[in-house]
Protein backbone atom coordinates (compact mmCIF):
# COMPACT_ATOMS: atom_id res chain seq x y z
CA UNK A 1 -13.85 11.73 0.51
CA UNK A 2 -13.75 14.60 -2.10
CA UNK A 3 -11.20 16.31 -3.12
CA UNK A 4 -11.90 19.07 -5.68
CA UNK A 5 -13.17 17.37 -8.41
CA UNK A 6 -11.33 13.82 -7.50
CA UNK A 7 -13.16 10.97 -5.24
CA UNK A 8 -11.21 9.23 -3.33
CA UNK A 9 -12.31 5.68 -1.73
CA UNK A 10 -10.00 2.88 0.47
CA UNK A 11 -11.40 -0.03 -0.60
CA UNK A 12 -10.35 -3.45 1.21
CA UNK A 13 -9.01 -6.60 -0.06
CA UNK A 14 -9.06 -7.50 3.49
CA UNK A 15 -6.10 -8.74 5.50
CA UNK A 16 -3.17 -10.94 6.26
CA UNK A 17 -0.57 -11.73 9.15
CA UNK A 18 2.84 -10.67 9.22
CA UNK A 19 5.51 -11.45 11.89
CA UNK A 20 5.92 -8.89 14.41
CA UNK A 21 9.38 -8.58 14.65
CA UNK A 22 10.15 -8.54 10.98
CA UNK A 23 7.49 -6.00 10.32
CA UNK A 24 9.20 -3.32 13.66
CA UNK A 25 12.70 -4.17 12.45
CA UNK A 26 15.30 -3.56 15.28
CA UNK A 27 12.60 -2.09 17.03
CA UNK A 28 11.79 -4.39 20.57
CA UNK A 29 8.30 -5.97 20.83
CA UNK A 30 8.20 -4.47 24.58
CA UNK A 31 8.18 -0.98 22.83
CA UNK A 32 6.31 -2.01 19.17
CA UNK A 33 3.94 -4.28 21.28
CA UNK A 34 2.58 -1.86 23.41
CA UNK A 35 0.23 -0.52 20.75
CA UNK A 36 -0.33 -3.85 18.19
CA UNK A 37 -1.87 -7.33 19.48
CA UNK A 38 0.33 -10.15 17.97
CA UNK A 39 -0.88 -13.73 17.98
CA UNK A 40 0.34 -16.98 19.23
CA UNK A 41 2.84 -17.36 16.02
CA UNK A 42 3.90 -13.48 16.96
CA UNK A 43 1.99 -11.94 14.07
CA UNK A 44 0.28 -9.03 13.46
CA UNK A 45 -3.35 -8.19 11.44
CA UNK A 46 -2.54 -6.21 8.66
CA UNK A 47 -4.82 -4.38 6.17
CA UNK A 48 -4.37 -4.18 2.30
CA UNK A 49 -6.06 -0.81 1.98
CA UNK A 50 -6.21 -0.03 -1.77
CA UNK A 51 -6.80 2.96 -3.49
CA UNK A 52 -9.60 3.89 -5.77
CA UNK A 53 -9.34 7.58 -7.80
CA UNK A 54 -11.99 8.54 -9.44
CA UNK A 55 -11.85 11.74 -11.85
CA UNK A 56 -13.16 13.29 -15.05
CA UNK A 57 -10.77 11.78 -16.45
CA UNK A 58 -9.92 8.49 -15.41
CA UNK A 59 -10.57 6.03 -12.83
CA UNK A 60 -7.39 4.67 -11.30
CA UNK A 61 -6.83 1.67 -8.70
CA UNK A 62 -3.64 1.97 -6.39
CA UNK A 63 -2.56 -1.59 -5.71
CA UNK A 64 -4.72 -4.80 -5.85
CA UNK A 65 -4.01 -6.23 -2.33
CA UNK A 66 -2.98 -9.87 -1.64
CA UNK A 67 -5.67 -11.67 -4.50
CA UNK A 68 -6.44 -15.16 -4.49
CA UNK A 69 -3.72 -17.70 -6.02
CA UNK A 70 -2.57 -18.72 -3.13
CA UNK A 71 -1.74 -22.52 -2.24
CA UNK A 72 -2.72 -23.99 0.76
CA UNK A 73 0.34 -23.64 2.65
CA UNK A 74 0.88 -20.20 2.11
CA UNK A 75 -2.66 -19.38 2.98
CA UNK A 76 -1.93 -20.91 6.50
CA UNK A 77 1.33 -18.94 6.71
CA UNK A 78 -0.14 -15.48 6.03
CA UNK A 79 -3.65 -16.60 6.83
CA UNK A 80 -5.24 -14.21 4.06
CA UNK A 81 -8.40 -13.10 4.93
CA UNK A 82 -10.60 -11.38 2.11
CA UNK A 83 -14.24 -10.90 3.27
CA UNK A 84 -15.43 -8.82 0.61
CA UNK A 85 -12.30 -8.99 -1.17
CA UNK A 86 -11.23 -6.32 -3.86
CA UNK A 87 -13.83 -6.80 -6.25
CA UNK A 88 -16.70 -6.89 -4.17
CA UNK A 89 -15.88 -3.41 -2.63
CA UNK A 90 -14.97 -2.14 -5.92
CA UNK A 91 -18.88 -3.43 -6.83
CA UNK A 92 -20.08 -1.28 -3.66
CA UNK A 93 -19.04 1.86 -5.69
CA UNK A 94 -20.84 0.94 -8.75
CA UNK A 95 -17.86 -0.58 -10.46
CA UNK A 96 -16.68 -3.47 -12.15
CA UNK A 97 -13.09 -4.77 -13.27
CA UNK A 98 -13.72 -3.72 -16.77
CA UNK A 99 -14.21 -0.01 -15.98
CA UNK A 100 -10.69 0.21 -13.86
CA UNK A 101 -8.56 2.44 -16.68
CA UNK A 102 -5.36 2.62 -14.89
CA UNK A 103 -4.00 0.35 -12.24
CA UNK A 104 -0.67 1.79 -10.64
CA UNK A 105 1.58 -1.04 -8.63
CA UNK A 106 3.89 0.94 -5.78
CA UNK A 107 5.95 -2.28 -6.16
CA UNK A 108 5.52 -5.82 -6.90
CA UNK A 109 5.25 -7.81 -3.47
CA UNK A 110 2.98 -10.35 -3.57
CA UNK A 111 0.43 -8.31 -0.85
CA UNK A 112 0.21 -4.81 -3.19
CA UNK A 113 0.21 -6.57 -6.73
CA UNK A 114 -1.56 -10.20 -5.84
CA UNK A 115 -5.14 -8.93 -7.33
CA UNK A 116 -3.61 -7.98 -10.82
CA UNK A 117 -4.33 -10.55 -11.90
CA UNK A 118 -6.80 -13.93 -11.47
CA UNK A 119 -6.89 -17.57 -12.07
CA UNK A 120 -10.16 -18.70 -14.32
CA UNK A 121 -9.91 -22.09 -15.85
CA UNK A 122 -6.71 -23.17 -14.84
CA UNK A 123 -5.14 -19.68 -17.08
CA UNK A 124 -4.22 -16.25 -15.90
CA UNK A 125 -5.46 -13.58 -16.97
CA UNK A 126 -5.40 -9.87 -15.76
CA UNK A 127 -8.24 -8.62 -12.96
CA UNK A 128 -8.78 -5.59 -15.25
CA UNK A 129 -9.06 -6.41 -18.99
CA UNK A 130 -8.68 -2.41 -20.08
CA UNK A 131 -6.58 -1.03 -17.80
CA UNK A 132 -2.58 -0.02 -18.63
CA UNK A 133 -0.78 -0.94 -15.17
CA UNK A 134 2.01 1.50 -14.23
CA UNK A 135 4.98 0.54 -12.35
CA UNK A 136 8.52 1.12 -11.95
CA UNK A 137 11.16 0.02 -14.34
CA UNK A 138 13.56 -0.26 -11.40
CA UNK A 139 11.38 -2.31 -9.97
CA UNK A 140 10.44 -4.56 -12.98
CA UNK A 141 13.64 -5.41 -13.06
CA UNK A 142 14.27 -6.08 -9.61
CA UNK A 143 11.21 -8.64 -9.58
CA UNK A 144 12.31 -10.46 -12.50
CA UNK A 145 15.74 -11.00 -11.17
CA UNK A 146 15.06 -11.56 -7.77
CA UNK A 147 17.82 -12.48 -5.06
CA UNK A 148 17.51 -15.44 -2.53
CA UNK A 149 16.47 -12.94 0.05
CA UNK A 150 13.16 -11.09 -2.65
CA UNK A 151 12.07 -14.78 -4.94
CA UNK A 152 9.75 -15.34 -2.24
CA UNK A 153 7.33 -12.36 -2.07
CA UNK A 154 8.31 -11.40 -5.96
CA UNK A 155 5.29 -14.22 -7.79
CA UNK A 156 5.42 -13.74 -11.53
CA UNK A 157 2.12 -15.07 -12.19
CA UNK A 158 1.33 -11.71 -10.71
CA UNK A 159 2.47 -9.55 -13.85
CA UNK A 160 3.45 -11.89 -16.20
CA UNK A 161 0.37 -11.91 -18.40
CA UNK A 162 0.81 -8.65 -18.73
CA UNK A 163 3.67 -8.25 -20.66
CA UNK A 164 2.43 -10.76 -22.91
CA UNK A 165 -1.30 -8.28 -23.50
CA UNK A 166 0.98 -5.55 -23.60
CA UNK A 167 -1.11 -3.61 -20.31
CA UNK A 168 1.86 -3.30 -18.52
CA UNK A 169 3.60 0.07 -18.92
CA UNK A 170 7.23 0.74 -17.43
CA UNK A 171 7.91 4.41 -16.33
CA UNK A 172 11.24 6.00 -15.58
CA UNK A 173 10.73 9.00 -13.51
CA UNK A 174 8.24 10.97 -11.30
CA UNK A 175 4.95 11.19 -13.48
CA UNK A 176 1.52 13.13 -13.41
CA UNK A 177 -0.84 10.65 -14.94
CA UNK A 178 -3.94 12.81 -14.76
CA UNK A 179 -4.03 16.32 -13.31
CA UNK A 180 -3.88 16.39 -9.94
CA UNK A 181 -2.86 12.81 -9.55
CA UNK A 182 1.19 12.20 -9.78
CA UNK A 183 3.09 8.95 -9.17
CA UNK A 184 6.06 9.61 -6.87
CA UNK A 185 9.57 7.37 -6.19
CA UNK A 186 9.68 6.90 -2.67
CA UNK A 187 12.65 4.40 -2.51
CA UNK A 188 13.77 2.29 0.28
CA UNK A 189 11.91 -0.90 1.00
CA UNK A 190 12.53 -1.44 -2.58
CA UNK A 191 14.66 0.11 -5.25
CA UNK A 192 11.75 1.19 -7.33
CA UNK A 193 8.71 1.67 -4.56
CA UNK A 194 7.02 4.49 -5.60
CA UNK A 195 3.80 6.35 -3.56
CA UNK A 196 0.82 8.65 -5.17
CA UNK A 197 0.37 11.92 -4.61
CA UNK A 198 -3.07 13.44 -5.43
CA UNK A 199 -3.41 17.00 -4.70
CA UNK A 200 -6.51 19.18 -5.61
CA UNK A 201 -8.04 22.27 -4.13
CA UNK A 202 -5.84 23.48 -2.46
CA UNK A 203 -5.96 19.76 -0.39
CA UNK A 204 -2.83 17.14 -0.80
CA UNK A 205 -3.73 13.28 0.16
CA UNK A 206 -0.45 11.58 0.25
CA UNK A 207 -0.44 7.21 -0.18
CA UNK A 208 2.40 5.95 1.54
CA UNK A 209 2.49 2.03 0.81
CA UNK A 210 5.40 0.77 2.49
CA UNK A 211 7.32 4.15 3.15
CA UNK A 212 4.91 4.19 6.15
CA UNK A 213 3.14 0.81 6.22
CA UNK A 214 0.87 2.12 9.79
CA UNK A 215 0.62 4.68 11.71
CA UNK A 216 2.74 2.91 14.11
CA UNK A 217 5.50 3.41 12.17
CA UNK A 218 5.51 6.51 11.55
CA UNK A 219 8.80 7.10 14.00
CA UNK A 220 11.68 7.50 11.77
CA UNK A 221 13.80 4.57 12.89
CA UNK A 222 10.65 1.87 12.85
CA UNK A 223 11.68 0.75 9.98
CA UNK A 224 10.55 -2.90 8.53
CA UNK A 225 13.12 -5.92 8.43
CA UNK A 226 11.31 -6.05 4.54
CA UNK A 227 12.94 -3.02 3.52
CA UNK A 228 15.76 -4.09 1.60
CA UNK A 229 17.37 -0.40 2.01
CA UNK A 230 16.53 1.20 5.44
CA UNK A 231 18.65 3.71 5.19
CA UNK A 232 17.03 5.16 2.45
CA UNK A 233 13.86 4.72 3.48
CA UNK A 234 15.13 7.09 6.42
CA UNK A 235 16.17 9.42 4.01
CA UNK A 236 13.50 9.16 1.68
CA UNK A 237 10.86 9.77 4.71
CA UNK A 238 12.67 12.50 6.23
CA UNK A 239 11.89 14.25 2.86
CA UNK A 240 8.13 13.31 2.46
CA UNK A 241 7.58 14.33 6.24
CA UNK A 242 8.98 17.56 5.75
CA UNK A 243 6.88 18.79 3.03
CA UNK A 244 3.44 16.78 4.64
CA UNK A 245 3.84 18.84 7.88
CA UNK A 246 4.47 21.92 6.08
CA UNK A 247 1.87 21.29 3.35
CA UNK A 248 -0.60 19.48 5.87
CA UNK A 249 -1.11 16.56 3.44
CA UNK A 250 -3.66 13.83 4.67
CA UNK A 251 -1.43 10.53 4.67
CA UNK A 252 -3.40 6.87 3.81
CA UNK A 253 -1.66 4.16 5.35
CA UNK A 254 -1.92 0.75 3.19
CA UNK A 255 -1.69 -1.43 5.95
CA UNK A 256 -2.98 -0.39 8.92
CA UNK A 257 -6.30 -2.13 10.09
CA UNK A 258 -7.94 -0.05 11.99
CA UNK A 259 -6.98 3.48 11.56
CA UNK A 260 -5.86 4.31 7.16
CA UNK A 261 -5.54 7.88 7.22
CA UNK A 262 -3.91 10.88 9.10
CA UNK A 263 -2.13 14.04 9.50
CA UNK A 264 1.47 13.96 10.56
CA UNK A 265 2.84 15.42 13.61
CA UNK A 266 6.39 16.20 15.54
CA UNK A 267 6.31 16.08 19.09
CA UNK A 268 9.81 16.45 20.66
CA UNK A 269 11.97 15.21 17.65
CA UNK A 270 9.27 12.15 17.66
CA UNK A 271 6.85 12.05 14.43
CA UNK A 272 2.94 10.42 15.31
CA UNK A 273 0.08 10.16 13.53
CA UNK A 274 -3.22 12.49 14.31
CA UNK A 275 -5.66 10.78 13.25
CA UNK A 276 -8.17 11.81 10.29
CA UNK A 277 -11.59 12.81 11.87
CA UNK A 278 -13.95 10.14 9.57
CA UNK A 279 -11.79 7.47 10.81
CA UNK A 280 -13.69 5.04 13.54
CA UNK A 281 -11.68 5.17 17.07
CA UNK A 282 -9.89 9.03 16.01
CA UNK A 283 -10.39 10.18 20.14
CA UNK A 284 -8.04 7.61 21.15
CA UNK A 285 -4.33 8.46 21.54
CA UNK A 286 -3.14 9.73 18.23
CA UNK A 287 0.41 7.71 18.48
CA UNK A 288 -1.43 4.56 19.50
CA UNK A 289 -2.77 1.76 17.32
CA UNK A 290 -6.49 0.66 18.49
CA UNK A 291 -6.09 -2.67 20.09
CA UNK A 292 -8.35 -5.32 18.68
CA UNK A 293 -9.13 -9.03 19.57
């Protein structure tokens, strides 16, 4: 879609399977399950819906998905599925790695930063030779001193490289990086998560990451087991629900499979999800996730 002068794309990296239970938090699978298929291992399809923003100015990727430097064992544990994979749909818009200038991380867990960068030759090396990535310092930090609870989703060889080539650029604060295009700390599933606000035209398109992972979590208590502090996730989406009902923002939701984008609704104290009108399967219950095989 278009946005004043800014295009906007969700480009795939493709999926991978979570547990259930961890991903609804205290949230029962008789009530989470009624709307998402699980498998026999009680996980769930996920999609790593990534952002490309193109402008006059710039062209900006939000998150790189799960990427490829994976062993064998973890690839059966989160059974990673690419099809095109990042690149290849960043190639359907005329695009290669070398014209990405900006890449913005919301945080560092393995399935948002995993395509920053790419084994070749037995080295790493980052995805996107000439692009500054922009992250968190909070959250920097927090990956490179991870806990016994974070070490396993925080993977250094995913940003490593590029401290040492100097791309990677630590910011402090809520930042507009182009006009129209502003990096916002949404804190809560981790200390320095941050979401991206573009906003042109009189239009606002909000991307959530993991404040809102799917439309099926958009109640405020559904709340991941991953978030490391729920209660300010709470807090912090009380705030960004407020102003996207009064603003009537269009919200992209990084993981969700079959339906990425909506408009935000209260019904009785309850928050859903109306679905945006290009998305495949919008006539279907707005508060329910498309079932699929």
């Amino acid at each position: 879609m278009k946005i004043g002068a800014i295009q906007l794309d969700l480009i795939s990296d493709g999926s991978l399977w979570l547990d259930g239970g961890a991903m609804f938090g205290v949230v029962p699978k008789p009530l989470w399950g009624k709307g998402t298929l699980s498998d026999s291992k009680n996980r769930i399809r996920l999609g790593l819906n990534c952002l490309l923003i193109r402008s006059p100015e710039k062209i900006i990727l939000i998150d790189t998905g799960c990427g490829h430097k994976y062993t064998p064992k973890q690839l059966q544990i989160y059974n990673i599925e690419h099809e095109e994979g990042l690149l290849g749909e960043l190639s359907a818009c005329g695009l290669g790695p070398e014209d990405v200038d900006v890449v913005v991380n919301t945080h560092l867990h393995f399935d948002h930063c995993g395509g920053n960068t790419v084994l070749h030759d037995g080295n790493v090396t980052a995805t996107f030779p000439n692009a500054t990535y922009m992250l968190r310092r909070a959250e920097y930090e927090a990956a490179c001193n991870p806990n016994p609870r974070t070490q396993s989703t925080y993977l250094p060889h995913n940003w490593e490289v590029l401290t040492a080539t100097g791309q990677l650029q630590l910011i402090d604060e809520d930042r507009e990086i182009i006009p129209g295009v502003s990096l916002i700390g949404t804190p809560g599933h981790t200390t320095g998560h941050q979401s991206v606000k573009i906003t042109s035209d009189e239009q606002t398109v909000f991307y959530m990451a993991d404040l809102c992972p799917t439309q099926a979590h958009a109640p405020l208590p559904w709340i991941m087991s991953f978030d490391l502090y729920p209660m300010t996730t709470m807090d912090t989406r009380r705030t960004i629900y407020r102003k996207a009902i009064q603003e009537d923002w269009l919200l992209l939701f990084e993981h969700d499979p079959n339906k990425p984008a909506g408009y935000l609704m209260e019904d009785q104290g309850t928050y859903k999800v109306r679905p945006h009108t290009w998305v495949p399967g919008a006539e279907t219950d707005p508060g329910v996730l498309t079932k699929e095989d």
